[in-house]
Structure formats: structure tokens, C-alpha cells
C-alpha atoms as a PDB file:
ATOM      1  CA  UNK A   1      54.120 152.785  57.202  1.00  0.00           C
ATOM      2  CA  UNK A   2      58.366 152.741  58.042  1.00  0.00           C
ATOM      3  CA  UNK A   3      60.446 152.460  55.472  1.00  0.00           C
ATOM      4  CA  UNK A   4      62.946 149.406  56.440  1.00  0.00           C
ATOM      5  CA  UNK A   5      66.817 149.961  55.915  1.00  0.00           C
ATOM      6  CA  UNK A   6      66.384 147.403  53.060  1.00  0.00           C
ATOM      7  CA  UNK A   7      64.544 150.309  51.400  1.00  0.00           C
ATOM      8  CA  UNK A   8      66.768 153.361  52.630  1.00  0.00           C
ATOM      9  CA  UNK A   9      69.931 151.464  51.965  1.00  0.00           C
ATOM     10  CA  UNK A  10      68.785 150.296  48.256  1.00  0.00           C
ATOM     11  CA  UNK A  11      67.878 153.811  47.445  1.00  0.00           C
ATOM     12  CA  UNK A  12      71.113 155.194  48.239  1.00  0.00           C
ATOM     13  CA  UNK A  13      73.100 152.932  46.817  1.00  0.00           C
ATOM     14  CA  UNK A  14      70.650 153.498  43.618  1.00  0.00           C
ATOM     15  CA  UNK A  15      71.499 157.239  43.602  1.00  0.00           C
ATOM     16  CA  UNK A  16      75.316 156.596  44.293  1.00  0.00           C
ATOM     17  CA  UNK A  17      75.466 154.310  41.286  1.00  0.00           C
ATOM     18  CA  UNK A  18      73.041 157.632  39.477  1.00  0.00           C
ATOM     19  CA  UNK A  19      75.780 159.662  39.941  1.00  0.00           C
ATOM     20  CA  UNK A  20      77.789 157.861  38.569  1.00  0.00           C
ATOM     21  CA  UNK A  21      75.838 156.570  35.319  1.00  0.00           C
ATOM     22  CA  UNK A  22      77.959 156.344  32.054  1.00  0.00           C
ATOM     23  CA  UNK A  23      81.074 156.290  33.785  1.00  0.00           C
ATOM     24  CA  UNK A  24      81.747 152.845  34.368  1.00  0.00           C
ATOM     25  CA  UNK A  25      81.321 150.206  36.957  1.00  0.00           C
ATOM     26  CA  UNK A  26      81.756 150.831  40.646  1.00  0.00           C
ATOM     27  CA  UNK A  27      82.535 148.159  42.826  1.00  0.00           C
ATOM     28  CA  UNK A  28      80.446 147.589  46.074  1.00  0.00           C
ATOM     29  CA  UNK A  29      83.258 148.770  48.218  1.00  0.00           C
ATOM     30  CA  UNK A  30      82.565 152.073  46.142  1.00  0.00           C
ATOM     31  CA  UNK A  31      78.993 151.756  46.199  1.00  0.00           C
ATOM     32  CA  UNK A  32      79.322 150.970  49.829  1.00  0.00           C
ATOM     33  CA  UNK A  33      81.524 154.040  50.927  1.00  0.00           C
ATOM     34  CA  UNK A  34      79.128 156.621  49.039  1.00  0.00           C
ATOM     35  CA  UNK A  35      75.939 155.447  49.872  1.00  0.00           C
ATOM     36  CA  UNK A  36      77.153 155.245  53.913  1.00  0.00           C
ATOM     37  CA  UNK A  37      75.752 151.337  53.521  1.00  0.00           C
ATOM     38  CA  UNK A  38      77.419 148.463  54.611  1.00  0.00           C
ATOM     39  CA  UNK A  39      79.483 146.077  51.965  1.00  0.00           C
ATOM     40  CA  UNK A  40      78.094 142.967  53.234  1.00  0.00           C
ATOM     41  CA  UNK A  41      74.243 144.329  53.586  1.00  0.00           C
ATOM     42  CA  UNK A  42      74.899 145.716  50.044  1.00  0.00           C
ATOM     43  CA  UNK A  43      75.659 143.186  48.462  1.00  0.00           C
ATOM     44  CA  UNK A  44      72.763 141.486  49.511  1.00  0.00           C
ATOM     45  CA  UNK A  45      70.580 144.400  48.391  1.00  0.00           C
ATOM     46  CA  UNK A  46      71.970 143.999  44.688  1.00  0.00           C
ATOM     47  CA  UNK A  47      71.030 140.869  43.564  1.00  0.00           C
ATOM     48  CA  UNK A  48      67.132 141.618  43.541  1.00  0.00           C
ATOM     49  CA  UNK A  49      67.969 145.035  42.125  1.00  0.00           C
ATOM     50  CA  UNK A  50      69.859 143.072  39.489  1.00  0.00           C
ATOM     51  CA  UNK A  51      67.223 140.204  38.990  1.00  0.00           C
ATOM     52  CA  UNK A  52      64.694 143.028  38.592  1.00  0.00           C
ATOM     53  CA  UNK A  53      67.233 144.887  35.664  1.00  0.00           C
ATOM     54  CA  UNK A  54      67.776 147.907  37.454  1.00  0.00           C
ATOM     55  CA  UNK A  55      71.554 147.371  38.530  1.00  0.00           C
ATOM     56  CA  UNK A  56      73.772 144.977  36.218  1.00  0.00           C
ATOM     57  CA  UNK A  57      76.667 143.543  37.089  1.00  0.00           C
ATOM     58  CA  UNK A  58      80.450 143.845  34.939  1.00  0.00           C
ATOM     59  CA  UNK A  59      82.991 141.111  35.178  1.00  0.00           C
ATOM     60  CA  UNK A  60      86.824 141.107  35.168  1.00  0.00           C
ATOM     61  CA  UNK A  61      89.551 143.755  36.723  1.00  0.00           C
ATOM     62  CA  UNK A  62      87.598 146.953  36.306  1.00  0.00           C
ATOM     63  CA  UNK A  63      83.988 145.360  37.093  1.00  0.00           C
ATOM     64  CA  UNK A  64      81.579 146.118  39.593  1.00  0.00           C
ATOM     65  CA  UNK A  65      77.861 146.971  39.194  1.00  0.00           C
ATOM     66  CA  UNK A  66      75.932 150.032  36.813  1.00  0.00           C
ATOM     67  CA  UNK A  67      72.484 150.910  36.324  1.00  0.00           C
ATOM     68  CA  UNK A  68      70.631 148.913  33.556  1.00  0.00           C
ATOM     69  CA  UNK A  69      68.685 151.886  32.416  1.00  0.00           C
ATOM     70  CA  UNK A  70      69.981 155.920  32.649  1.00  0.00           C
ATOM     71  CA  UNK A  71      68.453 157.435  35.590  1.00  0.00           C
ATOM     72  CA  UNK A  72      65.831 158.666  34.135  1.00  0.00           C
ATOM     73  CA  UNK A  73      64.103 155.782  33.375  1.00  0.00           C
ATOM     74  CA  UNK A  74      64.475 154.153  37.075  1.00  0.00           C
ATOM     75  CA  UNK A  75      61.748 155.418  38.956  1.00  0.00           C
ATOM     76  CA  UNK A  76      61.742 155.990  42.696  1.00  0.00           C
ATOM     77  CA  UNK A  77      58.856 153.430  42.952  1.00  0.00           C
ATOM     78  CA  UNK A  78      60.217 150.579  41.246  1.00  0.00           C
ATOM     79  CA  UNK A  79      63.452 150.562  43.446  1.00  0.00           C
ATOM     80  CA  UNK A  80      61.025 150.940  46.767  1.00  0.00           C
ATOM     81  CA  UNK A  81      58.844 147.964  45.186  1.00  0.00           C
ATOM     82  CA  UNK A  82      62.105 145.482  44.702  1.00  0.00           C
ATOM     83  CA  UNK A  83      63.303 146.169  47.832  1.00  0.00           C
ATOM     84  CA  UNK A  84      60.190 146.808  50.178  1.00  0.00           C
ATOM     85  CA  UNK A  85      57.536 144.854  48.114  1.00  0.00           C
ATOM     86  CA  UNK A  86      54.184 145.822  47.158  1.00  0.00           C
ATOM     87  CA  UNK A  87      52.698 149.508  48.490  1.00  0.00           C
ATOM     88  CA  UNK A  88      50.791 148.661  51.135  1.00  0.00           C
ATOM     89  CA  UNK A  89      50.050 150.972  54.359  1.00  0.00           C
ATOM     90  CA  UNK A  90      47.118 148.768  55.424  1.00  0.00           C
ATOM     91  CA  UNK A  91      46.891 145.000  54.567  1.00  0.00           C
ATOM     92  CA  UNK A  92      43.433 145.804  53.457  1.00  0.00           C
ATOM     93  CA  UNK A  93      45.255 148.125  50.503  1.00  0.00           C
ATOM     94  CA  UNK A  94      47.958 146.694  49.384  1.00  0.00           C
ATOM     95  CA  UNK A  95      48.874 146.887  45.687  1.00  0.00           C
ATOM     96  CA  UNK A  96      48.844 143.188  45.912  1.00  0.00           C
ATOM     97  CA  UNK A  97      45.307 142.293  45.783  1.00  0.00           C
ATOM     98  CA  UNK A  98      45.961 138.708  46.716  1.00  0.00           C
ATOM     99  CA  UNK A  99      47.458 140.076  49.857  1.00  0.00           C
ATOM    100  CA  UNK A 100      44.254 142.397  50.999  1.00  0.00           C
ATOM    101  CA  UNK A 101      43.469 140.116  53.874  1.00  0.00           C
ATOM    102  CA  UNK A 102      41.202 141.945  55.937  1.00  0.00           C
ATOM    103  CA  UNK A 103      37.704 140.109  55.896  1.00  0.00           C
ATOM    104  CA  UNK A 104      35.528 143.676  56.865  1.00  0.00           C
ATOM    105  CA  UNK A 105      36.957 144.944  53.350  1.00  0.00           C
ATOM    106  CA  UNK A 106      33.591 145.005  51.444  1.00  0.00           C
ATOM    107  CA  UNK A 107      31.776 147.057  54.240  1.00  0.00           C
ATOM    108  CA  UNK A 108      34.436 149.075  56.267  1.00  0.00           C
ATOM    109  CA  UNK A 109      34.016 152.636  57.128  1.00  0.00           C
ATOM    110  CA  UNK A 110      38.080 153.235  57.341  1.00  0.00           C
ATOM    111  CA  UNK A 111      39.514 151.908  54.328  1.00  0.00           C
ATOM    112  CA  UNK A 112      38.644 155.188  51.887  1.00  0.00           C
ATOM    113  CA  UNK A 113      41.537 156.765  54.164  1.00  0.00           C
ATOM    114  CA  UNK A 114      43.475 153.748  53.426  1.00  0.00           C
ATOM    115  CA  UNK A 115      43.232 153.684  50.114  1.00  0.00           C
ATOM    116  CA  UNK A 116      44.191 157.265  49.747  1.00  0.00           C
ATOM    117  CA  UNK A 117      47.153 157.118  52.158  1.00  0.00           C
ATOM    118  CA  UNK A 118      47.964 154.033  49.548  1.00  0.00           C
ATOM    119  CA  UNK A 119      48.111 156.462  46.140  1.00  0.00           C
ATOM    120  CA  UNK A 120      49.287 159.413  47.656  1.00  0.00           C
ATOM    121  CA  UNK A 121      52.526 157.223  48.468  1.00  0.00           C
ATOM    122  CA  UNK A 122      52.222 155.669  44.796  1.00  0.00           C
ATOM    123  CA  UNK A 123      52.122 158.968  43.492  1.00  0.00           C
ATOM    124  CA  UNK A 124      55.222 160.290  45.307  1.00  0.00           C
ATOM    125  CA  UNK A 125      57.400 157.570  44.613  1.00  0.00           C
ATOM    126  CA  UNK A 126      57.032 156.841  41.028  1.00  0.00           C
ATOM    127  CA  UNK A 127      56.889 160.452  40.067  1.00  0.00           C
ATOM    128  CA  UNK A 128      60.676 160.326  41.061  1.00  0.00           C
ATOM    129  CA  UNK A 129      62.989 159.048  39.176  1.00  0.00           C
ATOM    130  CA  UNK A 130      66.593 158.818  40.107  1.00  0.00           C
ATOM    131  CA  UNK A 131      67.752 161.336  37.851  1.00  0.00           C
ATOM    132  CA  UNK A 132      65.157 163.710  39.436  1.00  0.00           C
ATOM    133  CA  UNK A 133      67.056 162.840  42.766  1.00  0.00           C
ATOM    134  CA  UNK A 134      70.431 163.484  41.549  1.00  0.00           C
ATOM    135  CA  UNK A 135      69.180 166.914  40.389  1.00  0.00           C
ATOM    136  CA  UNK A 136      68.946 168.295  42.901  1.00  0.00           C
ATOM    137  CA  UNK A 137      71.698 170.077  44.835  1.00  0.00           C
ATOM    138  CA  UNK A 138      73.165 167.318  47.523  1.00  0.00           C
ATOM    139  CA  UNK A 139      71.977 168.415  51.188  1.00  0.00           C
ATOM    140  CA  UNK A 140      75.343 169.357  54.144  1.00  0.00           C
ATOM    141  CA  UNK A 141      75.485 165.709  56.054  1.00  0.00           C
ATOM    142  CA  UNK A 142      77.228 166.234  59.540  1.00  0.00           C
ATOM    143  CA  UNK A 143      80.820 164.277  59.883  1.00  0.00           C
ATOM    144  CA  UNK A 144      81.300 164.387  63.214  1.00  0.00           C
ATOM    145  CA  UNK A 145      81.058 167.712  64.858  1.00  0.00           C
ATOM    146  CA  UNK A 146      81.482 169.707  61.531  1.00  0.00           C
ATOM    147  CA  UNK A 147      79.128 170.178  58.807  1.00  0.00           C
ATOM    148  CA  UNK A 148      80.584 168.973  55.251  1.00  0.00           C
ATOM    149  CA  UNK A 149      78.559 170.390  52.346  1.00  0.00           C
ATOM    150  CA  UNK A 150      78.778 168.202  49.487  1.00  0.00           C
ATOM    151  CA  UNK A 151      79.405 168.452  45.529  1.00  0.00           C
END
């Protein structure tokens, strides 16, 4: 299972907007340049993050786009599920029971391993949350050919 950049891109622009939880909107151009994602692939990425009530969206001169819950209460998972769908490393397992297509389901030898690939990943993700992510100390990122540790 690969995370897509729809996932990658919605969780850092998730733990951009953590960081900066109770201090007031932040545009996507802000959003953008701290989370390294695009503007225009951004904003696509909010609106199911605001359908779903994570992310909500402020009007007028000074708007822009918070979290709809503190940190704490956004798990990891529920991000990964609006933006990558249902947890699903085999079609056989996915979360989604109306999309476990395989027809050898009932008798196969394989899907145990499936299964348990399936909740090990369940149980990763949603026992994150974001404020669990913004904990923790922020890792050097390379700009360049220097290393710039970051605050």
C-alpha cells in the first residue's frame, strides 16, 4: 500500500494548520508555503477536509482556513480516510465491506495476513493525533545543499 500525494500533502497541510491552532486563520498561500504543497493542489485538498469538519473556512480580510477541532481531537486516521478513502491494503480487506471484491474471500489461505497488515495500519494511524505530531521536535529538512533545523 503507497500513500498518494493526496494523502502526504493533506497531512502536512493538517499539521501546518496544528501549529498554528488558536491563532487565527491562515490563508492557503500560508498553508501552502509551510506545508511545501502546492496552492492550487491545496486548495483542492481542503474542501473534503472541510466537508468532513476537520478544516473550516473564515471569511473577510483576515480569513483563511483553521482546524474545526484542537489537534487533539483530529486523529491521524481520519485525515488519511478523507483524503485516501477507506483502509484497504488488499481489496479483499478493505474497511469498506461493500468494496471486499475478491470472490475466494470465504476460503482463502492469504487473507489472515491481509487482514492483519489492514489493523496494524488502523492502529498506527488513529493512535495519532495531530497534536501528537506537532509534539514532537520538527526533524532538519535539507534546503538545498545545507541542512536547516527547524523550530
Amino acid at each position: 500500500m503507497r500513500v498518494s500525494t493526496r494523502g502526504e500533502y493533506g497531512m502536512r497541510a493538517m499539521v501546518a494548520l496544528a501549529h498554528h491552532y488558536g491563532a487565527g486563520p491562515l490563508s492557503i498561500a500560508d498553508i501552502a508555503r509551510e506545508s511545501y504543497v502546492p496552492a492550487a493542489y491545496l486548495e483542492q485538498l481542503i474542501a473534503p477536509l472541510r466537508r468532513a469538519g476537520i478544516v473550516e473556512s473564515r471569511r473577510g480580510a483576515h480569513g483563511g482556513y483553521v482546524l474545526g477541532r484542537p489537534p487533539g481531537e483530529i486523529r491521524v486516521g481520519e485525515v488519511f480516510r478523507v483524503m485516501e478513502g477507506p483502509i484497504a491494503p488488499m481489496d479483499c480487506v478493505s474497511e469498506d465491506e461493500s468494496e471486499q471484491t475478491c470472490p475466494l474471500i470465504d476460503g482463502c489461505e492469504t487473507r489472515p495476513v491481509w487482514l492483519k497488515l489492514r489493523d496494524s495500519i488502523i492502529d498506527a494511524i488513529d493512535s495519532q493525533t495531530l497534536a501528537d505530531l506537532i509534539a514532537a521536535p520538527r526533524p532538519s529538512r535539507v534546503e538545498s545543499d545545507r541542512v536547516v533545523t527547524t523550530v
